[in-house]
PDB file of N, CA and C in Angstrom:
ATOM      1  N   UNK A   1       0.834  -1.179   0.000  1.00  0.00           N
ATOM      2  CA  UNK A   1       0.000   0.000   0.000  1.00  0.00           C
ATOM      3  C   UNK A   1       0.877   1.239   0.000  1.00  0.00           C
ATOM      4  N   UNK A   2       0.270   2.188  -0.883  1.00  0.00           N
ATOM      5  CA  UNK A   2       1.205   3.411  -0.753  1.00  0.00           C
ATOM      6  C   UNK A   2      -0.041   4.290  -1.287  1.00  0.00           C
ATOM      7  N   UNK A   3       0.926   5.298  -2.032  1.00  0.00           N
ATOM      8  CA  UNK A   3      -0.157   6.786  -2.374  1.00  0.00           C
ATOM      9  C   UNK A   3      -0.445   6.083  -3.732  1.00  0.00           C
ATOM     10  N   UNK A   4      -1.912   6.352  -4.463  1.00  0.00           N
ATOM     11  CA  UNK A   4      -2.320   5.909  -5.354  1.00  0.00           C
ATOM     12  C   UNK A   4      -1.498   6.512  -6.505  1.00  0.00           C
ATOM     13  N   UNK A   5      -1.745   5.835  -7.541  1.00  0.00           N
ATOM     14  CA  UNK A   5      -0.518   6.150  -9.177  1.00  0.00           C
ATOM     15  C   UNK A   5      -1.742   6.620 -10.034  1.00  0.00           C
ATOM     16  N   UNK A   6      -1.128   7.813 -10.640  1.00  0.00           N
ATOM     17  CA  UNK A   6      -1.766   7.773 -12.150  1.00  0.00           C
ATOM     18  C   UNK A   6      -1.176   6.926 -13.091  1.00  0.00           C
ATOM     19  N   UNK A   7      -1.755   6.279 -13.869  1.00  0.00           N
ATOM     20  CA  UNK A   7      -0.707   5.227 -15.107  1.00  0.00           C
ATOM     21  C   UNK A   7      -1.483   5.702 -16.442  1.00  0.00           C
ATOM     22  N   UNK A   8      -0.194   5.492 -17.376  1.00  0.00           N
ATOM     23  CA  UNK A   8      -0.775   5.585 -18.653  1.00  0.00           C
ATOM     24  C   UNK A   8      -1.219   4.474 -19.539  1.00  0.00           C
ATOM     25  N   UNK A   9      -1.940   3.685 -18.161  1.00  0.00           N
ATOM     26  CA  UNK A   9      -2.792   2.562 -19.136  1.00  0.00           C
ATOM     27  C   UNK A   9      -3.946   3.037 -19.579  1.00  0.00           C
ATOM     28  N   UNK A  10      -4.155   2.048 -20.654  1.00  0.00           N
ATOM     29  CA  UNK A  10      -5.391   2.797 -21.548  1.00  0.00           C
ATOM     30  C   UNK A  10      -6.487   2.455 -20.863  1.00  0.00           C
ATOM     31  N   UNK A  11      -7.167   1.559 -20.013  1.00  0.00           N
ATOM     32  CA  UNK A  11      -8.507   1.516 -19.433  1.00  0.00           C
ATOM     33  C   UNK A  11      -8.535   2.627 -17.997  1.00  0.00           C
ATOM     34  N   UNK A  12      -7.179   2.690 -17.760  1.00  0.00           N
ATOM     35  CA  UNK A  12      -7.586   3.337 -16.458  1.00  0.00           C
ATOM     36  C   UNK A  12      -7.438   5.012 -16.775  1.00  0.00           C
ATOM     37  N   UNK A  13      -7.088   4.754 -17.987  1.00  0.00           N
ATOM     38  CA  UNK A  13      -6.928   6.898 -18.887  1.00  0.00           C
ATOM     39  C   UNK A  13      -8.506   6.903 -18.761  1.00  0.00           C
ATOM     40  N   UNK A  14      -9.291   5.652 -19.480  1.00  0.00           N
ATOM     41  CA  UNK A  14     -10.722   5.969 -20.044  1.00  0.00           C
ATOM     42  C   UNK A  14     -11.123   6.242 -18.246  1.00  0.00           C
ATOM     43  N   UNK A  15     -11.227   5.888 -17.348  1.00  0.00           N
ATOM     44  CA  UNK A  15     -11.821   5.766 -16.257  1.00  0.00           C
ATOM     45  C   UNK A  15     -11.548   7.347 -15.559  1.00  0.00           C
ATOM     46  N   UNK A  16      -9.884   8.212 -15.537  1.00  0.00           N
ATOM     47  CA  UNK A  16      -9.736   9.035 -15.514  1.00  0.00           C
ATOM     48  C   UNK A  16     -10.059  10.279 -16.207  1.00  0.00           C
ATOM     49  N   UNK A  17     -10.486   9.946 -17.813  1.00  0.00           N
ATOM     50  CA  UNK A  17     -11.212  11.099 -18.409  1.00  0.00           C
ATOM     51  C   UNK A  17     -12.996  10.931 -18.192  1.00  0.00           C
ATOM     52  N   UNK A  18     -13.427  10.113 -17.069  1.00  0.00           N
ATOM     53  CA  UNK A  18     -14.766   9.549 -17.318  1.00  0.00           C
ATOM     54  C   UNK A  18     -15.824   9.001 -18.583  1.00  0.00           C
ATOM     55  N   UNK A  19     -14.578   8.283 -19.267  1.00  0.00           N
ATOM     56  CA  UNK A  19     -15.467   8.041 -20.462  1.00  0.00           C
ATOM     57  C   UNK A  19     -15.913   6.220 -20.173  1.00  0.00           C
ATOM     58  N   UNK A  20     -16.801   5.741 -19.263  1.00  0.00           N
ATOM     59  CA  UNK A  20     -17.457   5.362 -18.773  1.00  0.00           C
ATOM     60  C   UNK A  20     -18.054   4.164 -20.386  1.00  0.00           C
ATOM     61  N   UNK A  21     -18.613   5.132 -21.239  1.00  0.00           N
ATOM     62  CA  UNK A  21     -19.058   4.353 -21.848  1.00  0.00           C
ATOM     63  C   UNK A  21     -18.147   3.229 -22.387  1.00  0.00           C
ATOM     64  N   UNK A  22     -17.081   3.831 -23.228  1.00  0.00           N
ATOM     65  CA  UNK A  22     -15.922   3.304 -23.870  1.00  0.00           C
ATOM     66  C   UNK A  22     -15.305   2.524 -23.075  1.00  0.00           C
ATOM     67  N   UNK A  23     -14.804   2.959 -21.418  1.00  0.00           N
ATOM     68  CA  UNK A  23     -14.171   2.042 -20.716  1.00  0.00           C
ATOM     69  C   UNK A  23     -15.248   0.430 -20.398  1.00  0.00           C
ATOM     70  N   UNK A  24     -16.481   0.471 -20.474  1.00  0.00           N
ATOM     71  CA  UNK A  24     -17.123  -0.626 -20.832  1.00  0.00           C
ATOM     72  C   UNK A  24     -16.961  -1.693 -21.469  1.00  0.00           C
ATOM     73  N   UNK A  25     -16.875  -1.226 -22.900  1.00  0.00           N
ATOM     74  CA  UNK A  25     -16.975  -1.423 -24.556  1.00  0.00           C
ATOM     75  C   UNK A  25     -15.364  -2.227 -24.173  1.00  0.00           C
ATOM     76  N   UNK A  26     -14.844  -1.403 -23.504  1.00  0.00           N
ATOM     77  CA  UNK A  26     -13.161  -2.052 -23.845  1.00  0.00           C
ATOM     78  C   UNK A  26     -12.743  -3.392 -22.954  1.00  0.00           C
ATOM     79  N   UNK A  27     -13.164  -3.283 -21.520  1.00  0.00           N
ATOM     80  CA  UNK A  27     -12.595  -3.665 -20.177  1.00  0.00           C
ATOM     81  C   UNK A  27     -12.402  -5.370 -20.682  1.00  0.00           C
ATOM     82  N   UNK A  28     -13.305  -5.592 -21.042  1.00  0.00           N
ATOM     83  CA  UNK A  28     -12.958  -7.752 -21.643  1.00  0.00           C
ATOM     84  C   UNK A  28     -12.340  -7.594 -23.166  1.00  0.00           C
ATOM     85  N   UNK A  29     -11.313  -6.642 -23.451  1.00  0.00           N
ATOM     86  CA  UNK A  29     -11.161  -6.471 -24.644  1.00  0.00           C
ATOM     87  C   UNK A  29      -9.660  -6.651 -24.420  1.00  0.00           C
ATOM     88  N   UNK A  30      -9.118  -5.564 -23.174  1.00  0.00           N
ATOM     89  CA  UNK A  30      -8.037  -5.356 -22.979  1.00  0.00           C
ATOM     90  C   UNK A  30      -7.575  -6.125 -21.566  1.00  0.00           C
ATOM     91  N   UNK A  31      -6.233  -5.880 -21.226  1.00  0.00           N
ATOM     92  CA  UNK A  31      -5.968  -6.180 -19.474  1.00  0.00           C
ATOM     93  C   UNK A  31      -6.412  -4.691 -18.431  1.00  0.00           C
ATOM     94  N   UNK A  32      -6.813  -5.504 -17.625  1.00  0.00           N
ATOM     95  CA  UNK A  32      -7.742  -5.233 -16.616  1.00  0.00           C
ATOM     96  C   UNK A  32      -6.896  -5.038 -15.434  1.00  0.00           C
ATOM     97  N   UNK A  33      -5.741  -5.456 -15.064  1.00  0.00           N
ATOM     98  CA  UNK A  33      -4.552  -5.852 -14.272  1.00  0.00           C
ATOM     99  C   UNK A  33      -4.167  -4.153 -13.820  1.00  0.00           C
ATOM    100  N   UNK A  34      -4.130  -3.380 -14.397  1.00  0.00           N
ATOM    101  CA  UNK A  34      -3.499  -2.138 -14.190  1.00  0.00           C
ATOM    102  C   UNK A  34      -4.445  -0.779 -12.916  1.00  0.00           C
ATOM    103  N   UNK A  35      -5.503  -1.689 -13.014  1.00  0.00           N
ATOM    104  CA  UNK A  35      -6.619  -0.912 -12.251  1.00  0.00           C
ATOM    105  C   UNK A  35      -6.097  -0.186 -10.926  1.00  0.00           C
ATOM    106  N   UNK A  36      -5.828  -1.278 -10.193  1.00  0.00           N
ATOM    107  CA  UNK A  36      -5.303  -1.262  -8.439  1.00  0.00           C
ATOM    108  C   UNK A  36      -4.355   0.027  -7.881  1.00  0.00           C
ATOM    109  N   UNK A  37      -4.256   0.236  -7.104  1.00  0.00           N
ATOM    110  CA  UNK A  37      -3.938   1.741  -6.754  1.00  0.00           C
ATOM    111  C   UNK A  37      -4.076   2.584  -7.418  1.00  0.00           C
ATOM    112  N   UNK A  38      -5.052   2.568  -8.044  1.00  0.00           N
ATOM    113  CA  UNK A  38      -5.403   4.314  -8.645  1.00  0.00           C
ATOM    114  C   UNK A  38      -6.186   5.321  -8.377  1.00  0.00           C
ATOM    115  N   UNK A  39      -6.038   6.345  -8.791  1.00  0.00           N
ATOM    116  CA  UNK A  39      -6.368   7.788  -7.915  1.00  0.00           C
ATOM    117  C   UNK A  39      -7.339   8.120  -8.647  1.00  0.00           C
ATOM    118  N   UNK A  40      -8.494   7.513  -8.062  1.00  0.00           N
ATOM    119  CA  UNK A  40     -10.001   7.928  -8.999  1.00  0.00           C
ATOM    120  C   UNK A  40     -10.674   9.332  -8.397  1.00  0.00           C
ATOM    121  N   UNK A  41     -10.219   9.685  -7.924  1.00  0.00           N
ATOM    122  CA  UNK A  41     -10.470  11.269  -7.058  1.00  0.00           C
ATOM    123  C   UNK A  41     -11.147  12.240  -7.814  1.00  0.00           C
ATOM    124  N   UNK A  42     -12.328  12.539  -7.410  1.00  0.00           N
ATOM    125  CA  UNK A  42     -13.488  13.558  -8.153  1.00  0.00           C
ATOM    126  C   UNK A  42     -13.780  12.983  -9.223  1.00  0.00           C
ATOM    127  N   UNK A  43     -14.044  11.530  -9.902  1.00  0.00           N
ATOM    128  CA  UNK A  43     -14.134  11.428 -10.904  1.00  0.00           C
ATOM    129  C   UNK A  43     -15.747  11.149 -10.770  1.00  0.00           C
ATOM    130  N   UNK A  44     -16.806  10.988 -12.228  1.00  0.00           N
ATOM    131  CA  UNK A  44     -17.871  10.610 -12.022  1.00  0.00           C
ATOM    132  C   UNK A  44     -17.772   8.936 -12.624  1.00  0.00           C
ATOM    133  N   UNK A  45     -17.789   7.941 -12.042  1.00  0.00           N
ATOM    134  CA  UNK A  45     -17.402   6.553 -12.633  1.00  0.00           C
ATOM    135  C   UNK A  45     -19.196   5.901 -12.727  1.00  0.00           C
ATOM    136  N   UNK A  46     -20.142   6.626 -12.631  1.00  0.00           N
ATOM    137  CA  UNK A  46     -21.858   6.209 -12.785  1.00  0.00           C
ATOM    138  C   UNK A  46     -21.533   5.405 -13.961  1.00  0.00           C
ATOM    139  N   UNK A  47     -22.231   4.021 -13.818  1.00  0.00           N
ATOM    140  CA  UNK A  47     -22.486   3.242 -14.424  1.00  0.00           C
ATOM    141  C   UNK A  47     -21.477   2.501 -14.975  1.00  0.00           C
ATOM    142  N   UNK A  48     -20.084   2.049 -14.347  1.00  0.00           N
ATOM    143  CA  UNK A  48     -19.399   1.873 -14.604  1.00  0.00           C
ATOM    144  C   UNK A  48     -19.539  -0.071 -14.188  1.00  0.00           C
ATOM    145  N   UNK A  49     -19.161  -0.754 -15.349  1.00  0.00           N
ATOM    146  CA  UNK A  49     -19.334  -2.291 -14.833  1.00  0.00           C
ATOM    147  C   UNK A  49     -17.878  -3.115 -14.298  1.00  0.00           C
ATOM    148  N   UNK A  50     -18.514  -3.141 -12.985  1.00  0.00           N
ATOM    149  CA  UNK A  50     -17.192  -3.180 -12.188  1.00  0.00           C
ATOM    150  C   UNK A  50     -17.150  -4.718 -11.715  1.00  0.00           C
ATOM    151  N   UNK A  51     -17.665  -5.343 -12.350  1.00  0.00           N
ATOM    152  CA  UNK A  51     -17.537  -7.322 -12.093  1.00  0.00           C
ATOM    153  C   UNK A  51     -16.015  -7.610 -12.281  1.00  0.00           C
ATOM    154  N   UNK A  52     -15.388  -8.408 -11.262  1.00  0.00           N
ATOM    155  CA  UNK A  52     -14.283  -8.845 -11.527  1.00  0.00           C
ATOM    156  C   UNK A  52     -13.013  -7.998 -11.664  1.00  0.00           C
ATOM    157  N   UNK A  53     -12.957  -6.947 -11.185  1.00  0.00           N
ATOM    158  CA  UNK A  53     -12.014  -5.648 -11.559  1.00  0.00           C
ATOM    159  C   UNK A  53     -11.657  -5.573  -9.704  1.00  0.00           C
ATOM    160  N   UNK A  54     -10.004  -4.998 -10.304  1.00  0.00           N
ATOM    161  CA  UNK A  54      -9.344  -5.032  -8.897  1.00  0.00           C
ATOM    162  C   UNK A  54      -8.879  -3.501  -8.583  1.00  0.00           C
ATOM    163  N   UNK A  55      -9.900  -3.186  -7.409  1.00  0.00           N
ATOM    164  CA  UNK A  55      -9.536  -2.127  -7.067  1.00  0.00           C
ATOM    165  C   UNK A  55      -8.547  -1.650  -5.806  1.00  0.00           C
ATOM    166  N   UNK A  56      -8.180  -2.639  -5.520  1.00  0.00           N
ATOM    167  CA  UNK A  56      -7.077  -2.671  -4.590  1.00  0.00           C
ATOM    168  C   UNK A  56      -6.616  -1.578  -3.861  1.00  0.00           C
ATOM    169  N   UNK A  57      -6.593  -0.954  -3.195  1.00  0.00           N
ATOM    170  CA  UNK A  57      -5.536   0.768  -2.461  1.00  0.00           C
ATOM    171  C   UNK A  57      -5.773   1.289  -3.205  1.00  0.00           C
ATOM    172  N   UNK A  58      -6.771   1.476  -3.708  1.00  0.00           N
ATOM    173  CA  UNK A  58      -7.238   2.742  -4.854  1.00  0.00           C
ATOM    174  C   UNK A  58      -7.888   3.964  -3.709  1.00  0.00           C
ATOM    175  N   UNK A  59      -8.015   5.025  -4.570  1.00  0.00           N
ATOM    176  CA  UNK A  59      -8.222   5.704  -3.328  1.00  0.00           C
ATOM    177  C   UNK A  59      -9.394   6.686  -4.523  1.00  0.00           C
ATOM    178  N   UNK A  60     -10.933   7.302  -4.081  1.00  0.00           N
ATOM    179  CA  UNK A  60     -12.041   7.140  -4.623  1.00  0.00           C
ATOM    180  C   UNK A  60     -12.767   8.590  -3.797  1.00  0.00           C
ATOM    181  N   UNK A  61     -11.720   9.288  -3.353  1.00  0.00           N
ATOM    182  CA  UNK A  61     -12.310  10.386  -2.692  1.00  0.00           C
ATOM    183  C   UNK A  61     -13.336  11.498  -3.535  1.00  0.00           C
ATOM    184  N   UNK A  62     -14.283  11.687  -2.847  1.00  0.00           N
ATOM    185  CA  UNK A  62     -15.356  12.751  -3.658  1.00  0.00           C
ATOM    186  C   UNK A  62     -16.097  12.048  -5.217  1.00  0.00           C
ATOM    187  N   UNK A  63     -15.578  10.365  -5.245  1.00  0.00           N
ATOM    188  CA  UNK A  63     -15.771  10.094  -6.198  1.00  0.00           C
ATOM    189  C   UNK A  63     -17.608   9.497  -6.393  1.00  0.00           C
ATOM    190  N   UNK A  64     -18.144   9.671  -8.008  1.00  0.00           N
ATOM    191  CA  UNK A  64     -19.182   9.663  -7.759  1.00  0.00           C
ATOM    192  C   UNK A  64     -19.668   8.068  -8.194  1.00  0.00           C
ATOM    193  N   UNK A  65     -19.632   6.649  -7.114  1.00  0.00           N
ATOM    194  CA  UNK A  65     -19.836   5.600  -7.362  1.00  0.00           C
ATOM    195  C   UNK A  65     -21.475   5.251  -7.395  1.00  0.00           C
ATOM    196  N   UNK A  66     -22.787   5.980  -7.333  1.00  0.00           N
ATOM    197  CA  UNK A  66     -23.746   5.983  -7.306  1.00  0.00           C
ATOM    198  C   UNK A  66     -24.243   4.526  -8.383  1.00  0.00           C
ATOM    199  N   UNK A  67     -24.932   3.525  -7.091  1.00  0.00           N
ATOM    200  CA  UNK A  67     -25.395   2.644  -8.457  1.00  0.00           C
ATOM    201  C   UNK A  67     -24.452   1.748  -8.963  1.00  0.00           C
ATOM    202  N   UNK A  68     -23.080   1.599  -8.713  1.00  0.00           N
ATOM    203  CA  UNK A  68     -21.931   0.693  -9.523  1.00  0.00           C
ATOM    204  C   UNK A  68     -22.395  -0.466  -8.323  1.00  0.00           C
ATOM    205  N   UNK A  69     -21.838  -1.719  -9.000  1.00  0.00           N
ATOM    206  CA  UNK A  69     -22.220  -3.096  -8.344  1.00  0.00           C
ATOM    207  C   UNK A  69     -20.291  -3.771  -8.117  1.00  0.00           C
ATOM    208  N   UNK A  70     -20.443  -3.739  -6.884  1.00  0.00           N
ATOM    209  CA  UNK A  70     -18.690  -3.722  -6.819  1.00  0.00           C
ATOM    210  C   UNK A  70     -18.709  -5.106  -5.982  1.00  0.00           C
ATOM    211  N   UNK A  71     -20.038  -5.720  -6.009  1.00  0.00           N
ATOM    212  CA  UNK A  71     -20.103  -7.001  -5.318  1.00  0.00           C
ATOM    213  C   UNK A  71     -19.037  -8.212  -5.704  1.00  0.00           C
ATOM    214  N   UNK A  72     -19.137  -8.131  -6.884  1.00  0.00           N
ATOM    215  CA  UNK A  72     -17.682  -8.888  -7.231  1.00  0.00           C
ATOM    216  C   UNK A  72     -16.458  -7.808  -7.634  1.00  0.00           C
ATOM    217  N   UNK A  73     -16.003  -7.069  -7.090  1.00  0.00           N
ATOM    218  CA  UNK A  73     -15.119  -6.301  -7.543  1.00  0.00           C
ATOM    219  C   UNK A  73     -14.193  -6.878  -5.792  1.00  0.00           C
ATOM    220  N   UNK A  74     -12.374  -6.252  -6.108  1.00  0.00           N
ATOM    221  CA  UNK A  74     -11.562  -6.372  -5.008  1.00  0.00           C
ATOM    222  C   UNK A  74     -11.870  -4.618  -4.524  1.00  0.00           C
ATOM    223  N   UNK A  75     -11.615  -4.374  -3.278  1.00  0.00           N
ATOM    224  CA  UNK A  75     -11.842  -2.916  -2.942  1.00  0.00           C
ATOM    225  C   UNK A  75     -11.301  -2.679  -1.807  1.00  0.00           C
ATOM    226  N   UNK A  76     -10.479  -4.088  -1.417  1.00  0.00           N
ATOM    227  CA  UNK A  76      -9.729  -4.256  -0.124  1.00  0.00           C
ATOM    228  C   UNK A  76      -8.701  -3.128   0.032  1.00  0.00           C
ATOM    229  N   UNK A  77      -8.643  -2.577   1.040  1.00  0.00           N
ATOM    230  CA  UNK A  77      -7.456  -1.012   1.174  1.00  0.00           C
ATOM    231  C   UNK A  77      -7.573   0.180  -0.117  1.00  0.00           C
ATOM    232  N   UNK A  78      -9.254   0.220  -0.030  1.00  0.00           N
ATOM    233  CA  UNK A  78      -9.684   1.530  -1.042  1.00  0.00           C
ATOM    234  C   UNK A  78      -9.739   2.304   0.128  1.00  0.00           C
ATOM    235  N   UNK A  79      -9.866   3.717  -0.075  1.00  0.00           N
ATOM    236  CA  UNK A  79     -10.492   4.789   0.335  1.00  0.00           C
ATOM    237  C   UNK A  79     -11.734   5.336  -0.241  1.00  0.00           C
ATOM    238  N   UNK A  80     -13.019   5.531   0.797  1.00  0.00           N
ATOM    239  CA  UNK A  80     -14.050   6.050   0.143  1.00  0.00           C
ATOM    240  C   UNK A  80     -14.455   7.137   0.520  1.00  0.00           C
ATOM    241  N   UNK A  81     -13.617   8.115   1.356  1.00  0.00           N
ATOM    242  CA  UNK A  81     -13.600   9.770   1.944  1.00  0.00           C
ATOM    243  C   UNK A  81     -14.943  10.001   1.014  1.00  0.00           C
ATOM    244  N   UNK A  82     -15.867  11.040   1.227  1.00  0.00           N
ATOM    245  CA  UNK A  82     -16.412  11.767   0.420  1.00  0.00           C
ATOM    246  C   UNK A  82     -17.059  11.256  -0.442  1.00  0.00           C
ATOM    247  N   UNK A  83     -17.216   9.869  -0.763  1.00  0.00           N
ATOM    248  CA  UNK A  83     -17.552   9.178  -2.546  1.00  0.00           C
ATOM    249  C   UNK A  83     -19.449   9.226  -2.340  1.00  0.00           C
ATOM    250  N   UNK A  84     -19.963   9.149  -3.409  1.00  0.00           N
ATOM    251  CA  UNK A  84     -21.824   9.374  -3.058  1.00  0.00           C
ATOM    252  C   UNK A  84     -21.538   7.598  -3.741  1.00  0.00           C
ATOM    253  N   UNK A  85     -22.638   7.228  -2.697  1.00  0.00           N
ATOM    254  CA  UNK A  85     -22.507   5.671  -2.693  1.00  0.00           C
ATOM    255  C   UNK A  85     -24.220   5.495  -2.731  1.00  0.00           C
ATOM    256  N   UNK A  86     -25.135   6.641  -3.019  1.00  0.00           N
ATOM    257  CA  UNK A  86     -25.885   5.946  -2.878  1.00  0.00           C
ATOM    258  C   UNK A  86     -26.547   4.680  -4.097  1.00  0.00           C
ATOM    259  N   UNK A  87     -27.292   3.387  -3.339  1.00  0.00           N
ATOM    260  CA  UNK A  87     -27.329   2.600  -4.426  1.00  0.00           C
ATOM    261  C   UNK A  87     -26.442   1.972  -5.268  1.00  0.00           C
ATOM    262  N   UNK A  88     -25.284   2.077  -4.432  1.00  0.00           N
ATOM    263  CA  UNK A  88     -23.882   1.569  -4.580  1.00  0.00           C
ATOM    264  C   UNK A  88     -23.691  -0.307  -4.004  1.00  0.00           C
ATOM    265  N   UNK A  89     -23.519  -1.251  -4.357  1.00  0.00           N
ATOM    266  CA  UNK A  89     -23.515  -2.740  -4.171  1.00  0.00           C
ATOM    267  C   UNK A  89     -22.026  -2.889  -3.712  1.00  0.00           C
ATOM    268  N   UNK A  90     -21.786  -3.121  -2.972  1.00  0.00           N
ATOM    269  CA  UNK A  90     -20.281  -3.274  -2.194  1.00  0.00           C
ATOM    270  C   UNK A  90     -20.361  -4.980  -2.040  1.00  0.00           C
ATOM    271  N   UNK A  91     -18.881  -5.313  -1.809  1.00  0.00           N
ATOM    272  CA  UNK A  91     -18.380  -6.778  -1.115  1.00  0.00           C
ATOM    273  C   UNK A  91     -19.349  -7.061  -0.044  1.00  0.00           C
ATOM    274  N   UNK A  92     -19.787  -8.700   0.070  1.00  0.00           N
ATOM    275  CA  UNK A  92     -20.245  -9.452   1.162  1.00  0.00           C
ATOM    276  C   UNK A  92     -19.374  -8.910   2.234  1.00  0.00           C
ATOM    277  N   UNK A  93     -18.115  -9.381   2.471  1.00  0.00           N
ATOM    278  CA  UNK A  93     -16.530  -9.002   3.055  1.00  0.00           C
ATOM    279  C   UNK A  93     -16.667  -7.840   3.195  1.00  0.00           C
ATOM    280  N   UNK A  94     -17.077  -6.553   3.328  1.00  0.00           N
ATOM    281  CA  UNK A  94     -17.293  -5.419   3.917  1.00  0.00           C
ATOM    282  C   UNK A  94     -18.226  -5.248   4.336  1.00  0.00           C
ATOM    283  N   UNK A  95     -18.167  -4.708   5.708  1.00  0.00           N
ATOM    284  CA  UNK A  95     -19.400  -4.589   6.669  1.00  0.00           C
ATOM    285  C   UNK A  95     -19.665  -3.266   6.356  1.00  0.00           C
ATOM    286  N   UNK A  96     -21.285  -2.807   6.654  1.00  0.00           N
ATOM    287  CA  UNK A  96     -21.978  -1.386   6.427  1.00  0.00           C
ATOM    288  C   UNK A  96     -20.380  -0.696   7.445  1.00  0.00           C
ATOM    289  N   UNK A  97     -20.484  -1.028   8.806  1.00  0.00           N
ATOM    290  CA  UNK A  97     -19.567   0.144   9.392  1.00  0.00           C
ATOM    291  C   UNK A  97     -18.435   0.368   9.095  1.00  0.00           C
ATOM    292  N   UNK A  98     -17.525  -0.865   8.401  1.00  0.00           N
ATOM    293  CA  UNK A  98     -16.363  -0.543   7.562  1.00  0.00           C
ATOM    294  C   UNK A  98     -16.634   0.825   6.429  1.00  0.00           C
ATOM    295  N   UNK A  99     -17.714   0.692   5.778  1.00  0.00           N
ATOM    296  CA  UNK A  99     -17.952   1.364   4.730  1.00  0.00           C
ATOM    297  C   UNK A  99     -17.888   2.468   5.180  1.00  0.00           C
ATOM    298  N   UNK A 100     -18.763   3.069   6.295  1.00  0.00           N
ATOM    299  CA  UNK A 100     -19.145   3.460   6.734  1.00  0.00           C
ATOM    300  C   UNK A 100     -17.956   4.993   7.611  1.00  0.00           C
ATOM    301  N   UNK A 101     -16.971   3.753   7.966  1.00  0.00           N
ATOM    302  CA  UNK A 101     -15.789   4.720   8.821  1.00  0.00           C
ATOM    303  C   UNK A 101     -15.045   5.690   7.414  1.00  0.00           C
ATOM    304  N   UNK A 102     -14.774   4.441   6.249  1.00  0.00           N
ATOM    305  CA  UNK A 102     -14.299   4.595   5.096  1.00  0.00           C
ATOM    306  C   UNK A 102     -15.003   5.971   4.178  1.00  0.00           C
ATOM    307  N   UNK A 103     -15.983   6.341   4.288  1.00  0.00           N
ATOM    308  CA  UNK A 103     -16.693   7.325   3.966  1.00  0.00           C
ATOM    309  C   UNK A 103     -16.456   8.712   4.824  1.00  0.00           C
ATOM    310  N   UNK A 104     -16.292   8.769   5.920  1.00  0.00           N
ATOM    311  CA  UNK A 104     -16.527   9.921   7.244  1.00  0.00           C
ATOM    312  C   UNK A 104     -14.861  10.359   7.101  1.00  0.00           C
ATOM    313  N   UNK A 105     -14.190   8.930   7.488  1.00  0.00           N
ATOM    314  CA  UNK A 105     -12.884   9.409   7.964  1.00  0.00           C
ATOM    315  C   UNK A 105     -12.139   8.845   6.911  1.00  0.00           C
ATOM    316  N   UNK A 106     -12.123   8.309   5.484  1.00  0.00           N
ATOM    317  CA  UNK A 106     -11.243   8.006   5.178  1.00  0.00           C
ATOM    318  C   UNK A 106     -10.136   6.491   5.403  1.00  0.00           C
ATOM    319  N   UNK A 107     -10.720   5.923   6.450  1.00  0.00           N
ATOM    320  CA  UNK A 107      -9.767   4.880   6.597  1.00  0.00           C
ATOM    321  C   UNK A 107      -9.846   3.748   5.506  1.00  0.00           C
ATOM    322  N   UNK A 108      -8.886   2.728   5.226  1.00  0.00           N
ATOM    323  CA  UNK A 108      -8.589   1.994   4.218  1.00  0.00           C
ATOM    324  C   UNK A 108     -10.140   0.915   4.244  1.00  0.00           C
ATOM    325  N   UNK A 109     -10.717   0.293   3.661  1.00  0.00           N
ATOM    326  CA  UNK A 109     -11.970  -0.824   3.763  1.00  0.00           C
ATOM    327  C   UNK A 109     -11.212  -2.168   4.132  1.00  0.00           C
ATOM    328  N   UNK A 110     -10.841  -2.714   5.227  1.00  0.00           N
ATOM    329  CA  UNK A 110     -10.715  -4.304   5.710  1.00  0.00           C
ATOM    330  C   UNK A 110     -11.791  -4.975   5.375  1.00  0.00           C
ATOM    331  N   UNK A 111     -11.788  -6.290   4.687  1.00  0.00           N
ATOM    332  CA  UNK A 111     -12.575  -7.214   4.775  1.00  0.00           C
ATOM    333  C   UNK A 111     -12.482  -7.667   5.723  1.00  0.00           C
ATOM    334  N   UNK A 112     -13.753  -8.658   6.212  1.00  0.00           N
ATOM    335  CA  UNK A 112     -13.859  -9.458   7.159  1.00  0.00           C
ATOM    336  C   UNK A 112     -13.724 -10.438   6.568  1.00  0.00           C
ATOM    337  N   UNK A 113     -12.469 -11.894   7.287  1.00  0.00           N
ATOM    338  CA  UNK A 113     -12.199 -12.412   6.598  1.00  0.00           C
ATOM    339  C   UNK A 113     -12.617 -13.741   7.131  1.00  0.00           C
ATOM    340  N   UNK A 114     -13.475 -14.916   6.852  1.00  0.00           N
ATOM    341  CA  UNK A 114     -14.243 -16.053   7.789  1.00  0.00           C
ATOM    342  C   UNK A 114     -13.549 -17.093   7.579  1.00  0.00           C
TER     343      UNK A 114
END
């Protein structure tokens, strides 16, 4: 874990210019691998299909996840400071109050691990 990266991979450019649609169209097209620590900060990512995508120490502040289904997504050591979650589908493995601290204060999301 460290401070999140901008990279000049091409799915995570589309995700950084919010082109949402295209990053769709592409994500089973291209590698998907480059996702994890990235600095999705103020972005609007609505409607973004997030099955199987690793969001790892990404950090998602002010970001607008409204509605994304991250139930199968990784999101272990994200930050969700600020993000509008409403109608947002999170991990089994994250509890509401994890989410919850992760939203107010910023702290990293621990799964609960059984």
């Amino acid at each position: 874990m460290g401070k999140p990266t901008i990279s000049d991979d091409p799915l995570y450019q589309l995700l950084r210019n919010e082109d949402i649609k295209e990053f769709n169209e592409q994500r089973n097209t291209m590698n998907a691998d480059n996702l994890r620590s990235g600095d999705y900060r103020g972005r609007d990512l609505r409607n973004m299909e997030a099955q199987g995508l690793d969001f790892r120490d990404s950090y998602f502040r002010n970001t607008d996840l409204r509605g994304i289904d991250f139930r199968q997504s990784n999101l272990e050591g994200a930050s969700l400071i600020d993000a509008k979650v409403s109608g947002t589908y999170f991990p089994e493995a994250l509890s509401a109050e994890e989410i919850r601290l992760s939203l107010e204060t910023g702290t990293r999301l621990r799964y609960k691990h059984v």
